[in-house]
N, C-alpha and C. Protein backbone atom coordinates (compact mmCIF):
# COMPACT_ATOMS: atom_id res chain seq x y z
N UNK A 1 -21.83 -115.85 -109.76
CA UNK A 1 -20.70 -115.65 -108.88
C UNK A 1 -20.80 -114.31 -108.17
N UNK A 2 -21.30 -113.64 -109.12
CA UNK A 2 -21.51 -111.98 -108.14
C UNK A 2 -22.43 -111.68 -106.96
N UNK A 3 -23.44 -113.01 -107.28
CA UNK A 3 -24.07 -112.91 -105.41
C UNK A 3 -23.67 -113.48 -104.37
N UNK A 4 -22.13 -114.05 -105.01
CA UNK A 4 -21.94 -114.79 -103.72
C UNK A 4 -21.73 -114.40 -102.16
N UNK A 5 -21.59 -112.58 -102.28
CA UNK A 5 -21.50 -112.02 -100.82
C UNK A 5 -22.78 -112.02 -100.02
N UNK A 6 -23.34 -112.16 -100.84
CA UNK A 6 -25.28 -112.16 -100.67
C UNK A 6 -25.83 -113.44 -100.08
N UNK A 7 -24.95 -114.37 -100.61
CA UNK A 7 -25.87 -116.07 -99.89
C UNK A 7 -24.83 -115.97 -98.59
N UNK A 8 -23.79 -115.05 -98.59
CA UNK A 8 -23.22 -115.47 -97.01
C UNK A 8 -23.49 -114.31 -96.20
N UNK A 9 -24.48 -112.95 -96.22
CA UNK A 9 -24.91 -112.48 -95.47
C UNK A 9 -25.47 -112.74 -94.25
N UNK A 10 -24.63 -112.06 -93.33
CA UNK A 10 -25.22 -112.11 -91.85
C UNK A 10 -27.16 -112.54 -91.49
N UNK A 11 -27.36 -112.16 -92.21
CA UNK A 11 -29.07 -112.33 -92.47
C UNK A 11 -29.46 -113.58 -92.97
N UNK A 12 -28.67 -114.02 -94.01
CA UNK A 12 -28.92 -115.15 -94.80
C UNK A 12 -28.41 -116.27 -93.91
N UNK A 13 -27.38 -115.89 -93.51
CA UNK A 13 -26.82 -117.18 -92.30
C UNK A 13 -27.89 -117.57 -90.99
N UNK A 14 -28.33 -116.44 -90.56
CA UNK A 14 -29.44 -116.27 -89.51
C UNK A 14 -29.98 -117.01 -89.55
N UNK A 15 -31.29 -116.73 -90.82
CA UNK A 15 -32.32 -117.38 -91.06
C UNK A 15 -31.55 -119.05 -91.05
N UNK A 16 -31.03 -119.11 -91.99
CA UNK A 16 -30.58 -121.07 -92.51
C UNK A 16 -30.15 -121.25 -91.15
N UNK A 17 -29.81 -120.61 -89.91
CA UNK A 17 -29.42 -121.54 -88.82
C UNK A 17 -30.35 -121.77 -88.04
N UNK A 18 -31.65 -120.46 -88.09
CA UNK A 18 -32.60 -121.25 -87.28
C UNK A 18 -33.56 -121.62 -88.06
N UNK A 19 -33.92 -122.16 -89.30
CA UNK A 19 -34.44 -122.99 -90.15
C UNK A 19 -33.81 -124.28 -90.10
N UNK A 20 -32.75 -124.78 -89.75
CA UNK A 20 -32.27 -125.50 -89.34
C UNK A 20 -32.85 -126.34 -88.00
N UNK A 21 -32.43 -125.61 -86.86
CA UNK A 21 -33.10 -125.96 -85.96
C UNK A 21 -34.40 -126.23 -85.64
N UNK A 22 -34.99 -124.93 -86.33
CA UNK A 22 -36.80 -125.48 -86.33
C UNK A 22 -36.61 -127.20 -86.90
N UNK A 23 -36.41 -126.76 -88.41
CA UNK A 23 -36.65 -128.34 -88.75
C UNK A 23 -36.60 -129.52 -87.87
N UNK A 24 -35.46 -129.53 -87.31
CA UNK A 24 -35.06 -130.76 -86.20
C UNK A 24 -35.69 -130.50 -85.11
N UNK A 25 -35.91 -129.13 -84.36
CA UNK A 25 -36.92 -129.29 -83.45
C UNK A 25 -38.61 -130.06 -83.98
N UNK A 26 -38.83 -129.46 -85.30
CA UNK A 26 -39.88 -130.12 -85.45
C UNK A 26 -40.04 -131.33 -85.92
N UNK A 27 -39.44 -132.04 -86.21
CA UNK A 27 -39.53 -133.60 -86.20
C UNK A 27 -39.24 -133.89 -85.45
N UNK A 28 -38.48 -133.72 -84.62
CA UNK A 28 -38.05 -134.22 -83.32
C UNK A 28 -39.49 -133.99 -81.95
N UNK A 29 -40.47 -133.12 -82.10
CA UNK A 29 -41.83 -132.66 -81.38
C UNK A 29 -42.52 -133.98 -81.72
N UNK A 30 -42.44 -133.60 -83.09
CA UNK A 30 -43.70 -134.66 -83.89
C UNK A 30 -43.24 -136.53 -83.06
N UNK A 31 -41.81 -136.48 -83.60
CA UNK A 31 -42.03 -138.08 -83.35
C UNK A 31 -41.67 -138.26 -81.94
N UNK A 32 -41.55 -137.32 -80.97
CA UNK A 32 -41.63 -137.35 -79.44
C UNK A 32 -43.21 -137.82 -79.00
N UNK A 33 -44.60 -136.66 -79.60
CA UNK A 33 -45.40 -136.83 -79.45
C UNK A 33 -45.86 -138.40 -80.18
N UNK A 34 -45.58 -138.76 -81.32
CA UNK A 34 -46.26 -139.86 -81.82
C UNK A 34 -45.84 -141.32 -81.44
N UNK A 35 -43.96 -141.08 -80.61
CA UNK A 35 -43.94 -142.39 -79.94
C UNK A 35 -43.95 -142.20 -78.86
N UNK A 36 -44.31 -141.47 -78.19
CA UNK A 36 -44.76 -141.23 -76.42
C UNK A 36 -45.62 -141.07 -76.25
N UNK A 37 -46.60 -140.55 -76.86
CA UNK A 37 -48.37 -140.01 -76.54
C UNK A 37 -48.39 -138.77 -75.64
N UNK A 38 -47.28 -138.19 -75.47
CA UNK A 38 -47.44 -136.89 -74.76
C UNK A 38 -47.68 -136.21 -75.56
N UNK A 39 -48.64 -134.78 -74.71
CA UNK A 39 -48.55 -133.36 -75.88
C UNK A 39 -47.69 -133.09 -76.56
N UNK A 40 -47.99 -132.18 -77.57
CA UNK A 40 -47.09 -131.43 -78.60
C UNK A 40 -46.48 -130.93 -77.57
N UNK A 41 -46.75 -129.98 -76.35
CA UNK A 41 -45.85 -128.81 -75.70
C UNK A 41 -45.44 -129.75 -74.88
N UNK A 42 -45.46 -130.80 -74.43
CA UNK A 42 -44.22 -132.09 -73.65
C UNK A 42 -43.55 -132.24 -74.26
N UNK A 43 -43.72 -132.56 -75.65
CA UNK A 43 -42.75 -133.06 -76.28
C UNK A 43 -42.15 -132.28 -77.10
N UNK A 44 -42.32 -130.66 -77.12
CA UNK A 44 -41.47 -129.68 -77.50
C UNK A 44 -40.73 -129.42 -75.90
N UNK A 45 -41.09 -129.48 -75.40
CA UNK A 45 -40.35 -129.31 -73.84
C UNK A 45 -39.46 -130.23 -73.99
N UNK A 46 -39.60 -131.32 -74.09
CA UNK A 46 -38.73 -132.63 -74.17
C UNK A 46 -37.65 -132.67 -74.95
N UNK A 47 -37.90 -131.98 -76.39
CA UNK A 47 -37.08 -131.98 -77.11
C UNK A 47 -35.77 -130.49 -76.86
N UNK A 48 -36.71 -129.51 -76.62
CA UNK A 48 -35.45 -127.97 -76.32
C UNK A 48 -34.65 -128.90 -75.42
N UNK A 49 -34.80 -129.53 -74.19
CA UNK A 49 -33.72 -130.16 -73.14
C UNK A 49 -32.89 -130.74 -73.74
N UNK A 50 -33.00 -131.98 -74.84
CA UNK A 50 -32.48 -132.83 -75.70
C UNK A 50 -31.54 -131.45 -76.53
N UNK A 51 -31.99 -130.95 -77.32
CA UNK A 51 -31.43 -129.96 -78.79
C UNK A 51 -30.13 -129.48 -77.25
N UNK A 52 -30.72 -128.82 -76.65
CA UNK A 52 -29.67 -128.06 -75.24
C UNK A 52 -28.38 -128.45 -74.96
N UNK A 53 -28.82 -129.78 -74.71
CA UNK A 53 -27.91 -130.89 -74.20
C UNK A 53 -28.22 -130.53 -72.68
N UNK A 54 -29.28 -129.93 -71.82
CA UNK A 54 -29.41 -130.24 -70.71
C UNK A 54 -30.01 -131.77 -70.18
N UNK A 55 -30.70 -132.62 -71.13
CA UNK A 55 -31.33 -133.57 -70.66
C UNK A 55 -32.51 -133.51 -70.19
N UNK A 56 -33.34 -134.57 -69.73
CA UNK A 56 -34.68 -134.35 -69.20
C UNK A 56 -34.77 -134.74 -67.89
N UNK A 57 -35.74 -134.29 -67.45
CA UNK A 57 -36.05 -134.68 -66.13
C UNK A 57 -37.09 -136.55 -66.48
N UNK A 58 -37.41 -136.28 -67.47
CA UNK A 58 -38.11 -137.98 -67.37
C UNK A 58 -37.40 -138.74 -68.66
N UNK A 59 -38.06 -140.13 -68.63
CA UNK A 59 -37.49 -141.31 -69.33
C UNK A 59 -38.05 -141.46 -70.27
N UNK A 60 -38.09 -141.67 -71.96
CA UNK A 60 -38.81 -142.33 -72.97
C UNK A 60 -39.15 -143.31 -71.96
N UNK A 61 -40.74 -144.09 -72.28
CA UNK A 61 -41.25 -144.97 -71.70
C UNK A 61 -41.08 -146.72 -72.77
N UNK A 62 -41.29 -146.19 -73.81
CA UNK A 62 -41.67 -147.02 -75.27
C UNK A 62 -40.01 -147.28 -76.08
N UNK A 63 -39.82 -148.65 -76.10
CA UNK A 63 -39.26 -148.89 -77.11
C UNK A 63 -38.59 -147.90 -77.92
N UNK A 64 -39.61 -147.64 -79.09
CA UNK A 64 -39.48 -147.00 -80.18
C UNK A 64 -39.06 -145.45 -79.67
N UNK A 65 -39.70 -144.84 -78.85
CA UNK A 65 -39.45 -143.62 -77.52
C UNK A 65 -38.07 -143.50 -77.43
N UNK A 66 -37.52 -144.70 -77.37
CA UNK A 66 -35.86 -144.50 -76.71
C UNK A 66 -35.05 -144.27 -77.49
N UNK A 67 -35.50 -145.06 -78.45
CA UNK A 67 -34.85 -145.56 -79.65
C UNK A 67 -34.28 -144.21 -80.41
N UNK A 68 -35.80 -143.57 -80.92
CA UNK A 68 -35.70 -142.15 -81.17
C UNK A 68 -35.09 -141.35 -80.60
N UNK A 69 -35.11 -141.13 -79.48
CA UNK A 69 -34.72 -139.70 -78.63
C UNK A 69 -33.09 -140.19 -78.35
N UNK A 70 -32.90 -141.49 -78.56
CA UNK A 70 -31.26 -141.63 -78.49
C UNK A 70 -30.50 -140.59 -79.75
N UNK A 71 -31.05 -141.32 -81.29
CA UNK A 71 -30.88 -140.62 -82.21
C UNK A 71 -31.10 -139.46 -82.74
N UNK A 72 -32.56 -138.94 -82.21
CA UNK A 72 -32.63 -137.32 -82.39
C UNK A 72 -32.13 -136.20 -81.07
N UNK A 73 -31.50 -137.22 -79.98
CA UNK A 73 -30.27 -136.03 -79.50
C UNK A 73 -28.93 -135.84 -80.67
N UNK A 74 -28.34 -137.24 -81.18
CA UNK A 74 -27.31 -136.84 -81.75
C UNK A 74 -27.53 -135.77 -82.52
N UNK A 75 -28.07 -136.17 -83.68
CA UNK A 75 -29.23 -134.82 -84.51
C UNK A 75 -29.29 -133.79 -84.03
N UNK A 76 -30.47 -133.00 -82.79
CA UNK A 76 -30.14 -131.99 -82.63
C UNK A 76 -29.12 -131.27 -82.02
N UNK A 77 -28.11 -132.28 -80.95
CA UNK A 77 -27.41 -131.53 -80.48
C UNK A 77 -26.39 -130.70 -81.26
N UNK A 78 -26.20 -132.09 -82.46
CA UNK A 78 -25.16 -131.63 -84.07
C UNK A 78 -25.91 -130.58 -84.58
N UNK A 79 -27.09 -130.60 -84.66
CA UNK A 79 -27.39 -129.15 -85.80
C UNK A 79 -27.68 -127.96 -84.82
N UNK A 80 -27.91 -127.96 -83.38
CA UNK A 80 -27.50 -126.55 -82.86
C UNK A 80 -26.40 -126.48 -82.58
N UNK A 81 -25.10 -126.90 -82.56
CA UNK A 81 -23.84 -126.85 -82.90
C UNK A 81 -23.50 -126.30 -84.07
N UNK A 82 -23.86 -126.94 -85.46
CA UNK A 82 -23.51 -126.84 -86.41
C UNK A 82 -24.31 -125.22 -87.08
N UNK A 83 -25.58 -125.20 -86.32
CA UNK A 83 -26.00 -123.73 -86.56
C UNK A 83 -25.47 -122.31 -86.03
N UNK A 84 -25.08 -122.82 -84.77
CA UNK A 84 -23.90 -121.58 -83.86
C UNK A 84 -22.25 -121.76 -84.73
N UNK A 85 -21.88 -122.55 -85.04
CA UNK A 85 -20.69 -122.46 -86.02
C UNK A 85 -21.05 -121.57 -87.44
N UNK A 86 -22.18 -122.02 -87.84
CA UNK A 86 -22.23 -121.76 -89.46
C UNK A 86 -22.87 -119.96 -89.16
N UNK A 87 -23.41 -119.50 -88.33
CA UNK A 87 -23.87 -118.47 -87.81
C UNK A 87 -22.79 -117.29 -87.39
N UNK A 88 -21.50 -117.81 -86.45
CA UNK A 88 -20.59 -117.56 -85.74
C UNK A 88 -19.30 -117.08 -86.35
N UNK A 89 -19.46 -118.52 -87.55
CA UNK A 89 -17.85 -118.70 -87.63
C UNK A 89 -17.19 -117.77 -88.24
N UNK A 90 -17.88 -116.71 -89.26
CA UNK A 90 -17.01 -115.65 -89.85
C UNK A 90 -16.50 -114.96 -88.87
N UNK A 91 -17.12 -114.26 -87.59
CA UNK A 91 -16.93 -113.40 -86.87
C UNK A 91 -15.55 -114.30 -85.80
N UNK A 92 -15.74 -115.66 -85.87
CA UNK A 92 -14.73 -116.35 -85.12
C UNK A 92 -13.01 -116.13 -85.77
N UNK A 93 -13.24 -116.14 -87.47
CA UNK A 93 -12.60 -116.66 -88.12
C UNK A 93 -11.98 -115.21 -88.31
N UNK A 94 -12.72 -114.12 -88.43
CA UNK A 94 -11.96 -112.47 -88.20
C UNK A 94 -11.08 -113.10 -87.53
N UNK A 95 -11.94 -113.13 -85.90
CA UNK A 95 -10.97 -113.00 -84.69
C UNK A 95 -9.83 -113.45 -84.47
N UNK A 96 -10.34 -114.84 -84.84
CA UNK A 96 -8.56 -115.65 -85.34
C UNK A 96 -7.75 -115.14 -85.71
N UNK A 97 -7.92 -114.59 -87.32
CA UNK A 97 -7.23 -114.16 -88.40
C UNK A 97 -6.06 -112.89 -87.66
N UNK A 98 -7.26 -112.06 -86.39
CA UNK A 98 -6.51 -110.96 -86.10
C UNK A 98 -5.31 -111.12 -85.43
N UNK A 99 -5.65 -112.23 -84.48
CA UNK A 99 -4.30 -112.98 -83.37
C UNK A 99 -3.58 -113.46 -84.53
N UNK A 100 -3.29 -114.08 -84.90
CA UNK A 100 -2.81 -114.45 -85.98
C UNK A 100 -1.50 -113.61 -86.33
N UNK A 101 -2.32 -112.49 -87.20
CA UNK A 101 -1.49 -111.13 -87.22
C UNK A 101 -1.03 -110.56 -86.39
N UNK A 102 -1.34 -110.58 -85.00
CA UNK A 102 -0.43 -109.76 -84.19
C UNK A 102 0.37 -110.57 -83.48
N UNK A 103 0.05 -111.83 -83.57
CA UNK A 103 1.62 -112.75 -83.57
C UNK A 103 2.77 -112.84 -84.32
N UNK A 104 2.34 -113.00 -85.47
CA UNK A 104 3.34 -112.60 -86.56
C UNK A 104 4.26 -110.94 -86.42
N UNK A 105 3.06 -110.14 -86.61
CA UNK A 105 3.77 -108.72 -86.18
C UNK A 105 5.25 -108.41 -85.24
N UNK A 106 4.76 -109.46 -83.91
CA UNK A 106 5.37 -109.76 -82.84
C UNK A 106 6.55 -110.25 -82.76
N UNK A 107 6.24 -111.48 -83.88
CA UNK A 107 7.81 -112.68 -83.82
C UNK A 107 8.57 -111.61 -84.91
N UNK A 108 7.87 -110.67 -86.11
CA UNK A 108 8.90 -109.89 -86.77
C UNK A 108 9.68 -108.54 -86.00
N UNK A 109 9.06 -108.08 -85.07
CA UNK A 109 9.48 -107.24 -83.54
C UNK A 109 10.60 -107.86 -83.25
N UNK A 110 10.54 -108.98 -83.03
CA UNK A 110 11.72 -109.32 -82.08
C UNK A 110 12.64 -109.76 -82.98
N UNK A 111 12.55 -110.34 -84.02
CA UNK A 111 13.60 -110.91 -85.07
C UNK A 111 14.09 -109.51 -85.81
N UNK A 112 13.47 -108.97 -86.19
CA UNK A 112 14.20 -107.85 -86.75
C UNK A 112 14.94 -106.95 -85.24
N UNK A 113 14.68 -107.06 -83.78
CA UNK A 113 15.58 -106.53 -82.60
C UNK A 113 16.58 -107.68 -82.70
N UNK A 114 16.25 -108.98 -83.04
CA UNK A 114 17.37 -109.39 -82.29
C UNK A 114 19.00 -109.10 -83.32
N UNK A 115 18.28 -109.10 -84.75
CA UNK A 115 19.47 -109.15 -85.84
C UNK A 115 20.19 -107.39 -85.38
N UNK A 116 19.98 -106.26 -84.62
CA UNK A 116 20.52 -105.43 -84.45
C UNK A 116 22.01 -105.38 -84.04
């Protein structure tokens, strides 16, 4: 229990979010190249557009091509999402926390003026 500040280090989050992404970028290369027959660097090109959510400029040609790249957009677009959240979210979740508080602060400002 005492390392637990340690597995959620800024560093530790880093790495697991883009270990994350590699992973899915790299299966997602591999089975670009093995059901399209394009290069590795097409089909790492192919795939950053996909992970992006910009899209590609060309079409799976193959069946199996489409099939894939339908399902490894959901995939990567979810895990570079899910890596900018899991990366992000403490620093989001401060920020929140702070509005938060100075709303509250605020509504006790005026409730404690108005009972005057």
């Amino acid at each position: 229990m005492w390392r637990r500040h340690h597995l959620h280090s800024p560093l530790r989050r880093g790495l697991t979010s883009c270990a994350l992404v590699a992973a899915v970028m790299l299966v997602g290369t591999l089975g670009i190249h093995h059901f399209e027959g394009v290069s590795y660097l097409e089909a790492f090109y192919f795939m950053s557009m996909i992970a992006t959510a910009q899209g590609t400029a060309t079409v799976p040609v193959t069946p199996a091509g489409k099939l894939f790249t339908a399902l490894i957009a959901f995939v990567s677009v979810g895990s570079v999402v899910a890596a900018l959240g899991f990366l992000f979210g403490p620093f989001f979740g401060k920020l929140w926390r702070v509005g938060v508080d100075k709303m509250e602060d605020e509504v006790r400002q005026l409730t404690h003026h108005d009972k005057k």
